[in-house]
N, C-alpha and C. Protein backbone atom coordinates (compact mmCIF):
# COMPACT_ATOMS: atom_id res chain seq x y z
N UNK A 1 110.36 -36.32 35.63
CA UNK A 1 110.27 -37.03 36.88
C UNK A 1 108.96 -36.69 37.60
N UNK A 2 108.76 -35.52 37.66
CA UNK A 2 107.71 -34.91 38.47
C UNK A 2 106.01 -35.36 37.45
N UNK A 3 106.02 -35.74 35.97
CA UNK A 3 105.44 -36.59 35.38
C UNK A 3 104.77 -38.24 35.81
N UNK A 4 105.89 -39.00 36.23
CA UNK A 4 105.81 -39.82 36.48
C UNK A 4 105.25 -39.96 37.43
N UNK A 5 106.03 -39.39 39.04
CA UNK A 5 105.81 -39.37 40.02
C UNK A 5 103.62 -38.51 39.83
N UNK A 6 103.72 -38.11 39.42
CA UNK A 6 101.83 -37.38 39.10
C UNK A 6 100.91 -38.79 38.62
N UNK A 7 101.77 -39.40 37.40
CA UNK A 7 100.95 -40.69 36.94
C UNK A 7 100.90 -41.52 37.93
N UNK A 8 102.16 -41.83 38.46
CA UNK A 8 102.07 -43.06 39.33
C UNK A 8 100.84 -42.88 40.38
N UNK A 9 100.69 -41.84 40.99
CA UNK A 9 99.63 -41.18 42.28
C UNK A 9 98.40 -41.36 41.08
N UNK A 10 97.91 -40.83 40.42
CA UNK A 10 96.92 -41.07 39.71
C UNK A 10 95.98 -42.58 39.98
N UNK A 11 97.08 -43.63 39.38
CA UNK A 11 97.11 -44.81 39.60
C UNK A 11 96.50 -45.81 40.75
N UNK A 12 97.65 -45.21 41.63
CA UNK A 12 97.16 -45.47 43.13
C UNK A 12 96.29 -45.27 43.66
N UNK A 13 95.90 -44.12 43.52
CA UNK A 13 94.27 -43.24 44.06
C UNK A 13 93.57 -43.76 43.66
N UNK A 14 93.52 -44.31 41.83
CA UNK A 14 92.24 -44.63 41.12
C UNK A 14 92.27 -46.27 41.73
N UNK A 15 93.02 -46.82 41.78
CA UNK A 15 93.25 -48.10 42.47
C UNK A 15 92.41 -47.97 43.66
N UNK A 16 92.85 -47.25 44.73
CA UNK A 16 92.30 -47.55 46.01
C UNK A 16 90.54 -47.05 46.13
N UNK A 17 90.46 -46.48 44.86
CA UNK A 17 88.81 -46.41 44.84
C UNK A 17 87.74 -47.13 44.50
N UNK A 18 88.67 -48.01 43.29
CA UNK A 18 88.08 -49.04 43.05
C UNK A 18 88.24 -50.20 43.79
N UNK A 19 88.72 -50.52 44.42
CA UNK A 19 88.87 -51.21 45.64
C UNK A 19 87.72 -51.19 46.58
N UNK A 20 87.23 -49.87 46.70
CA UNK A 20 86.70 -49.36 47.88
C UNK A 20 84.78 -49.96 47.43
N UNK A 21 84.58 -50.06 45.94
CA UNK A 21 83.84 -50.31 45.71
C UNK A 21 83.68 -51.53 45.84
N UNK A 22 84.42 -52.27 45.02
CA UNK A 22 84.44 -53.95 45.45
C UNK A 22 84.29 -54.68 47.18
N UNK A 23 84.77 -53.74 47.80
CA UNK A 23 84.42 -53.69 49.18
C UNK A 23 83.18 -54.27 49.82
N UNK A 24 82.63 -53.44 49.16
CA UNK A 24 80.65 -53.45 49.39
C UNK A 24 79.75 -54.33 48.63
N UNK A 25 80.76 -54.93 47.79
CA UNK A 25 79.96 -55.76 46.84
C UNK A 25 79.57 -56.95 46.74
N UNK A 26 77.97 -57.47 46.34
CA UNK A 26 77.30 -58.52 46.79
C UNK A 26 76.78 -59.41 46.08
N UNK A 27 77.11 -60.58 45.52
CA UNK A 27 76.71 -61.87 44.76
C UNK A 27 76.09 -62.84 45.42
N UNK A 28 75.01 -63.56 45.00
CA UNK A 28 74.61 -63.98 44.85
C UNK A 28 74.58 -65.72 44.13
N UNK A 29 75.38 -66.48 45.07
CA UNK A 29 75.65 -67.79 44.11
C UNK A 29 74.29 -68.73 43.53
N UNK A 30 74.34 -69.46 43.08
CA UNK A 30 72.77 -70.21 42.66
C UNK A 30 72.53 -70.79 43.75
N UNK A 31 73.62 -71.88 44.09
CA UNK A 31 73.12 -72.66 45.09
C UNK A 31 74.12 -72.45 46.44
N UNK A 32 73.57 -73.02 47.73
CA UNK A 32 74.46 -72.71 48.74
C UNK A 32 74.84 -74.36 49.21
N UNK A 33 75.42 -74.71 50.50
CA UNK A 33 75.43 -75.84 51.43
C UNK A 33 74.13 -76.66 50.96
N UNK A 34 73.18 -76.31 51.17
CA UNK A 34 72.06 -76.59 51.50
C UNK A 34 71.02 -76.71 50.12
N UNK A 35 71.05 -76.26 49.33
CA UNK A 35 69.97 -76.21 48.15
C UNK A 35 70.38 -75.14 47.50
N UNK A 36 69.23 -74.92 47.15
CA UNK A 36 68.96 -73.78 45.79
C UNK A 36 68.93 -72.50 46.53
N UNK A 37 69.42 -71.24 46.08
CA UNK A 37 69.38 -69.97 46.97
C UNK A 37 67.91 -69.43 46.52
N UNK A 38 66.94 -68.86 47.89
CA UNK A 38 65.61 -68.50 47.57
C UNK A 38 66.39 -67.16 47.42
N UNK A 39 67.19 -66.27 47.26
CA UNK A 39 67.19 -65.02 47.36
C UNK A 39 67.45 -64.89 45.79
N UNK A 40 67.62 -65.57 45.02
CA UNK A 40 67.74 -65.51 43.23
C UNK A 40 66.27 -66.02 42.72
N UNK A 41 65.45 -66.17 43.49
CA UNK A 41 63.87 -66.74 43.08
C UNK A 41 63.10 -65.42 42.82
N UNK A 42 62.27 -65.93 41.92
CA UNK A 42 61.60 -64.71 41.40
C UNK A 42 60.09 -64.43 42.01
N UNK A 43 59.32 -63.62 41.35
CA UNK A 43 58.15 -62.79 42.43
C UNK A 43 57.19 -63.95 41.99
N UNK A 44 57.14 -64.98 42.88
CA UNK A 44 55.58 -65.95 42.68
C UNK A 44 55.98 -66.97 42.65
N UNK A 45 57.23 -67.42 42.15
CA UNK A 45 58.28 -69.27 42.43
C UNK A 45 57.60 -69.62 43.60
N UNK A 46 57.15 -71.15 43.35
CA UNK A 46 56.71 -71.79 44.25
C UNK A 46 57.86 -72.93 44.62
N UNK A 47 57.94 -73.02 46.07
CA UNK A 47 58.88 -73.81 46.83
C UNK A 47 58.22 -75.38 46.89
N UNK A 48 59.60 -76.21 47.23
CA UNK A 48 58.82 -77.52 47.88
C UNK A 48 58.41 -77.58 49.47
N UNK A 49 57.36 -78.02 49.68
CA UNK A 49 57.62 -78.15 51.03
C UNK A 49 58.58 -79.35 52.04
N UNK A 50 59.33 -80.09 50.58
CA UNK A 50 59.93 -80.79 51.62
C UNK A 50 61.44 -80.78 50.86
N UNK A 51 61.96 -79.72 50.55
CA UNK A 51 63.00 -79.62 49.84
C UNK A 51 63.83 -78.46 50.95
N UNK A 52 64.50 -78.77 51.35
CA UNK A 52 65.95 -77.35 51.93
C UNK A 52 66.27 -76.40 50.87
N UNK A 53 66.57 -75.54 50.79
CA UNK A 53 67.18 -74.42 50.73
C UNK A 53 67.75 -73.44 51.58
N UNK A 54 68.88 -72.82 50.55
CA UNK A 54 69.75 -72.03 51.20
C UNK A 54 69.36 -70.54 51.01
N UNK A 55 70.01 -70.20 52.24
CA UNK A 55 69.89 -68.48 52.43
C UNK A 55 71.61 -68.13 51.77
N UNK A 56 71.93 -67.76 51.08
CA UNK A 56 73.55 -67.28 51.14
C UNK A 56 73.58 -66.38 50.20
N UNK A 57 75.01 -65.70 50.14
CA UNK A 57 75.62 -64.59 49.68
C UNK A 57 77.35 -63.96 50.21
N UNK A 58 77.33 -63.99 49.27
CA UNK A 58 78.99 -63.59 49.01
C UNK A 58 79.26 -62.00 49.11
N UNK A 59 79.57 -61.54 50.50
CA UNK A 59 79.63 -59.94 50.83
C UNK A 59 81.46 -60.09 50.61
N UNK A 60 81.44 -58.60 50.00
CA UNK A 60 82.65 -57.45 50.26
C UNK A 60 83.26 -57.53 51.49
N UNK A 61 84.08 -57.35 51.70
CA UNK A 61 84.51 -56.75 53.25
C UNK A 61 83.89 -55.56 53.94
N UNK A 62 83.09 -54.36 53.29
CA UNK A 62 82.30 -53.83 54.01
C UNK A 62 80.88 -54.06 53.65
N UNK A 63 80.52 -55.17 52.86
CA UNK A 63 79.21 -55.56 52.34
C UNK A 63 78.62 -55.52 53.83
N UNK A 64 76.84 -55.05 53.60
CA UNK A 64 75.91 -55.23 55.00
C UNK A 64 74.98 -55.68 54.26
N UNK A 65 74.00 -57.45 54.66
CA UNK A 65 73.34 -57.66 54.01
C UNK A 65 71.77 -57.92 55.07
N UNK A 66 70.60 -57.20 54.53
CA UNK A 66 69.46 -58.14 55.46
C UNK A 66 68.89 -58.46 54.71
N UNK A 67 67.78 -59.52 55.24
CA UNK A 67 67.25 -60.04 55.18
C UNK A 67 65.61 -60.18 55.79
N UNK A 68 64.17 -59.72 55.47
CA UNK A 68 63.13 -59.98 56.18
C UNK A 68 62.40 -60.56 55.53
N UNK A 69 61.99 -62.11 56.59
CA UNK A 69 60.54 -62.60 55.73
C UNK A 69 59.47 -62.49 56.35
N UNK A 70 58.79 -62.12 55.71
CA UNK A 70 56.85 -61.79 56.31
C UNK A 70 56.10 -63.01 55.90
N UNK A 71 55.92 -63.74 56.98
CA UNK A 71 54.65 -64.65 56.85
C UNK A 71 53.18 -64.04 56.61
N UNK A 72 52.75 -64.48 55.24
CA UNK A 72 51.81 -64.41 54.60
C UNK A 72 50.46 -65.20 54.24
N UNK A 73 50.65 -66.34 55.41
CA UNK A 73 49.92 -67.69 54.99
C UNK A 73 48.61 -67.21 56.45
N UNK A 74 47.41 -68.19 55.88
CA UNK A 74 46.47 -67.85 56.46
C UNK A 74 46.20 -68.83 57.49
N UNK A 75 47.52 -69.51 57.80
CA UNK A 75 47.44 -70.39 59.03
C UNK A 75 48.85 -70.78 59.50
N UNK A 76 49.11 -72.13 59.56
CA UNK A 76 50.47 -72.08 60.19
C UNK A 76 51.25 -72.51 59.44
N UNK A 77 51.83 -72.27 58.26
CA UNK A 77 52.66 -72.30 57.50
C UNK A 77 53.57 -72.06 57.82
N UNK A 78 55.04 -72.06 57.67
CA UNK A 78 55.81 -71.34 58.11
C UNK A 78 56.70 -71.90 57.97
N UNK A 79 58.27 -71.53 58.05
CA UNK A 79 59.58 -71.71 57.66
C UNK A 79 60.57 -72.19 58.78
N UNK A 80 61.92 -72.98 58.49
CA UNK A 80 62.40 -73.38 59.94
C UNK A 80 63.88 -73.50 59.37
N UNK A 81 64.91 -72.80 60.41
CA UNK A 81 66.63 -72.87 59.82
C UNK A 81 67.28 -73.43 60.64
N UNK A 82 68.17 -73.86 60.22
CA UNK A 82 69.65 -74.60 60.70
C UNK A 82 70.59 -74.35 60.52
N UNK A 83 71.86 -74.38 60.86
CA UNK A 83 73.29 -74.76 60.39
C UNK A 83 73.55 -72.99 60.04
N UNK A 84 73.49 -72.11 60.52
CA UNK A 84 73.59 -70.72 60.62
C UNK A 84 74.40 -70.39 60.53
N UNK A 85 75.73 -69.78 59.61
CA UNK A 85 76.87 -69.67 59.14
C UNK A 85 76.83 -68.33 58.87
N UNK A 86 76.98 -67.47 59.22
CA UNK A 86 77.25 -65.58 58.80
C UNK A 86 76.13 -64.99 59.45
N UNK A 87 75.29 -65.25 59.54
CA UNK A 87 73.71 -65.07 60.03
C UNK A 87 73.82 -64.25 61.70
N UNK A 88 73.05 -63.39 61.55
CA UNK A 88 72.32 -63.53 63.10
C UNK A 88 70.71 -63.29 62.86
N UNK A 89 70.18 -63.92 63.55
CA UNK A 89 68.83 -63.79 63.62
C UNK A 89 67.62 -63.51 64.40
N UNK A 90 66.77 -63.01 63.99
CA UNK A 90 66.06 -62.65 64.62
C UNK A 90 64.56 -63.61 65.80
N UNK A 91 64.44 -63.25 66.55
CA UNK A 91 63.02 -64.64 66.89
C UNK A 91 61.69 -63.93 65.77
N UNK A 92 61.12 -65.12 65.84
CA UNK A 92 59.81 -65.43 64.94
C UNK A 92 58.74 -64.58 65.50
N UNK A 93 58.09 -63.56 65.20
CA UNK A 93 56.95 -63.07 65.40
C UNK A 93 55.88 -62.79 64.08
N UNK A 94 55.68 -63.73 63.40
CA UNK A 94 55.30 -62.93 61.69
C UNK A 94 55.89 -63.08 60.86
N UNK A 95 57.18 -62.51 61.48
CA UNK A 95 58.46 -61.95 60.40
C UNK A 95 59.81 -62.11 61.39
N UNK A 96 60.76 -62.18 60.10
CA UNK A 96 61.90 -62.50 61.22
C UNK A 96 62.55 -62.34 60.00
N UNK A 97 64.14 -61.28 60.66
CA UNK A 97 65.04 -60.77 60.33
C UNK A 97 66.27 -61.57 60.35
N UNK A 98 66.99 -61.70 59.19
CA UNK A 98 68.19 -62.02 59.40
C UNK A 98 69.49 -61.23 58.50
N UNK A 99 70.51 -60.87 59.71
CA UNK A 99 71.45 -60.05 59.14
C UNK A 99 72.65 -60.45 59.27
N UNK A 100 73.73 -60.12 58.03
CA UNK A 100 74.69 -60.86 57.68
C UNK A 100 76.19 -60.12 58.85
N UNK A 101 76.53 -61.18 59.48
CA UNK A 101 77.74 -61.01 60.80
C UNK A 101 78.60 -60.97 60.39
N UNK A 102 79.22 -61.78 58.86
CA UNK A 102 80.27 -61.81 58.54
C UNK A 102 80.58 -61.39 57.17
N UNK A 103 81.91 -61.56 56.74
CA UNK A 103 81.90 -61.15 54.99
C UNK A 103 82.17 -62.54 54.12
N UNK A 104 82.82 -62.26 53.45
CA UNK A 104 82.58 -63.71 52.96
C UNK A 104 81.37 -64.46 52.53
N UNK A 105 81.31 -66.13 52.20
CA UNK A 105 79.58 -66.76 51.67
C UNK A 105 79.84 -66.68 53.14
N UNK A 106 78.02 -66.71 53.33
CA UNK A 106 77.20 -66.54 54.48
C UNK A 106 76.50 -67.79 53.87
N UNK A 107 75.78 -68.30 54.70
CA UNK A 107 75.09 -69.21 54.60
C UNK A 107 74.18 -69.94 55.37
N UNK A 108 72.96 -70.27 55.17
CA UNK A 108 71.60 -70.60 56.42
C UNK A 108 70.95 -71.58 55.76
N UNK A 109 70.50 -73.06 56.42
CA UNK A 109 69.50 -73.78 55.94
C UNK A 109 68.18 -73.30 56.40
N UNK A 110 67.28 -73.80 55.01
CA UNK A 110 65.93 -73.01 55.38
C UNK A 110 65.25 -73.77 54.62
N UNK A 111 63.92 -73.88 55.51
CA UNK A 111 62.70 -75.07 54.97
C UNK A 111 61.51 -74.53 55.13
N UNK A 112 60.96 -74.56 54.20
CA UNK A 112 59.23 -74.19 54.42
C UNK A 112 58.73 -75.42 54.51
N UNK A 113 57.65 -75.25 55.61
CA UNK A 113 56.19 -76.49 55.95
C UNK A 113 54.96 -75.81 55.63
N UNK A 114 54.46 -76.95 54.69
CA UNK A 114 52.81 -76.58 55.06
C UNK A 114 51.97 -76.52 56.27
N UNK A 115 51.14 -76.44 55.95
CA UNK A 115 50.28 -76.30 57.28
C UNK A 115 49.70 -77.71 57.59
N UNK A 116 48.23 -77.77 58.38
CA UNK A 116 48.00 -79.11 58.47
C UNK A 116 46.72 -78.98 58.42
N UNK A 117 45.57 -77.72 58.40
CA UNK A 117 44.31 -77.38 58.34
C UNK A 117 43.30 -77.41 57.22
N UNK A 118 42.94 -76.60 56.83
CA UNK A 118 42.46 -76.61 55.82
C UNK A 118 43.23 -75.21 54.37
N UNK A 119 43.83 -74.86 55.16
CA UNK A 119 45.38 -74.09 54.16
C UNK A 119 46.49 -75.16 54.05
N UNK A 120 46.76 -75.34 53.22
CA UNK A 120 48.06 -75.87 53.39
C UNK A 120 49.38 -75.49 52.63
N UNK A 121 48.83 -74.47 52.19
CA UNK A 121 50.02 -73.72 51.26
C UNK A 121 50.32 -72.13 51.64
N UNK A 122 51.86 -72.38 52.47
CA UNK A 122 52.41 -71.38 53.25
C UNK A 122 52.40 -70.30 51.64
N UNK A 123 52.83 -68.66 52.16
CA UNK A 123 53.42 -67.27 51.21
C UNK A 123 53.79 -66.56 52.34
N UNK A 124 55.00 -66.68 51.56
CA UNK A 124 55.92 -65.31 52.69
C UNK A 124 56.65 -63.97 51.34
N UNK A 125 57.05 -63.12 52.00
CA UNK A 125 57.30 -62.53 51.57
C UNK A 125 58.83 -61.96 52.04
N UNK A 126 59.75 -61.93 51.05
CA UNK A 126 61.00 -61.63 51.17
C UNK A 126 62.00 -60.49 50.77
N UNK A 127 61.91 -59.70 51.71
CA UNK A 127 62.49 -58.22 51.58
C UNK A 127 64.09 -58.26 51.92
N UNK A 128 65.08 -57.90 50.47
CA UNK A 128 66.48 -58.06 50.59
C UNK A 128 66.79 -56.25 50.55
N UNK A 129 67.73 -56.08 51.70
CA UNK A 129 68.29 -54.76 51.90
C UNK A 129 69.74 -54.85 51.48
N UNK A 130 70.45 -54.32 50.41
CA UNK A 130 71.57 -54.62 50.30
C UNK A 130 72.40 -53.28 50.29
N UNK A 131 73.35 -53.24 51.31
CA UNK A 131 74.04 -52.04 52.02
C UNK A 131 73.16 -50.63 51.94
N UNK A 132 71.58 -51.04 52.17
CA UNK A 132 70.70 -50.11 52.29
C UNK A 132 69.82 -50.33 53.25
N UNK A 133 69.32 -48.73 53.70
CA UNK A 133 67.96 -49.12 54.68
C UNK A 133 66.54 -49.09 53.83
N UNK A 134 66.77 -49.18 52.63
CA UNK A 134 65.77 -49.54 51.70
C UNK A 134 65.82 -50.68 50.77
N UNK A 135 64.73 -51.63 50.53
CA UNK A 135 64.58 -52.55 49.92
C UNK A 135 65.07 -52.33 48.53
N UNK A 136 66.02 -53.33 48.03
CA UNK A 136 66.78 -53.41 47.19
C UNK A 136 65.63 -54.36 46.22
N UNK A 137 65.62 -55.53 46.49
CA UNK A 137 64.51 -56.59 45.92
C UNK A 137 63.32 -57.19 46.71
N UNK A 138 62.28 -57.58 46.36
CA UNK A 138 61.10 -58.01 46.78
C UNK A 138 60.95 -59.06 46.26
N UNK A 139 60.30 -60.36 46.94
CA UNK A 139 60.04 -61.46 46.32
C UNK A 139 59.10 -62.24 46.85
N UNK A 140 58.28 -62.35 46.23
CA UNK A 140 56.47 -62.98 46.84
C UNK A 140 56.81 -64.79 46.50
N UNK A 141 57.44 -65.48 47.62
CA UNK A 141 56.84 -66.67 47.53
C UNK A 141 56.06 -67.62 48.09
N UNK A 142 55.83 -68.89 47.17
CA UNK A 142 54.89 -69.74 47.81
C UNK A 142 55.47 -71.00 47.89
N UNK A 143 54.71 -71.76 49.05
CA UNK A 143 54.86 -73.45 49.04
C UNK A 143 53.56 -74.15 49.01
């Protein structure tokens, strides 16, 4: 009896740990609401400038996800969102932060514009923190 009762606790414990991991855990779908997810794009993918895309991701129940993009363009290039679903965000100075409010898909429309000068091809740069205060992935893109 006192066997059983040892296995069964075993069980449970190892259960509620693995649990605890799945908790925190963070996917990545291809596409969201909105388009294609830039956060599965690789270091140098070039965007459309007149195509949407989505910001999203599928958090754990204690998943924490950010998000920073650094404008990189040598004029006014620059990016513009909508329809803000898990998101809170940050205002535009350069760079602008966005961090995930809820668990569950999260989800943000997001558009890059060219410029109108003599640049016309925005690069930002996209720093993903995933349940860290250190950059998990880096991703250099362009439009």
């Amino acid at each position: 009896m006192r066997l059983l009762i040892a296995s069964v606790f075993i069980i449970v414990l190892s259960t509620s740990f693995s649990s605890c991991k799945k908790s925190k855990e963070i996917s990545f779908p291809t596409t969201g609401s909105f388009g294609e997810n830039i956060l599965l794009k690789n270091n140098g993918d070039s965007l459309s400038n007149i195509s949407s895309y989505s910001l999203t991701a599928d958090l754990g129940r204690k998943a924490e996800l950010k998000i920073i993009i650094t404008n990189q363009s040598l004029s006014n290039e620059t990016w513009f969102y909508t329809s803000v679903d898990g998101w809170e965000v940050s205002d535009y100075s350069g760079k602008q932060t966005f961090t995930s409010s809820n668990n569950g898909i999260i989800d943000l429309d997001i558009e890059f514009v060219a410029g109108t000068g003599t640049y016309l091809e925005g690069r930002c740069q996209v720093d993903i923190y995933e349940n860290s205060e250190n950059i998990t992935k880096s991703i250099l893109l362009n439009w």
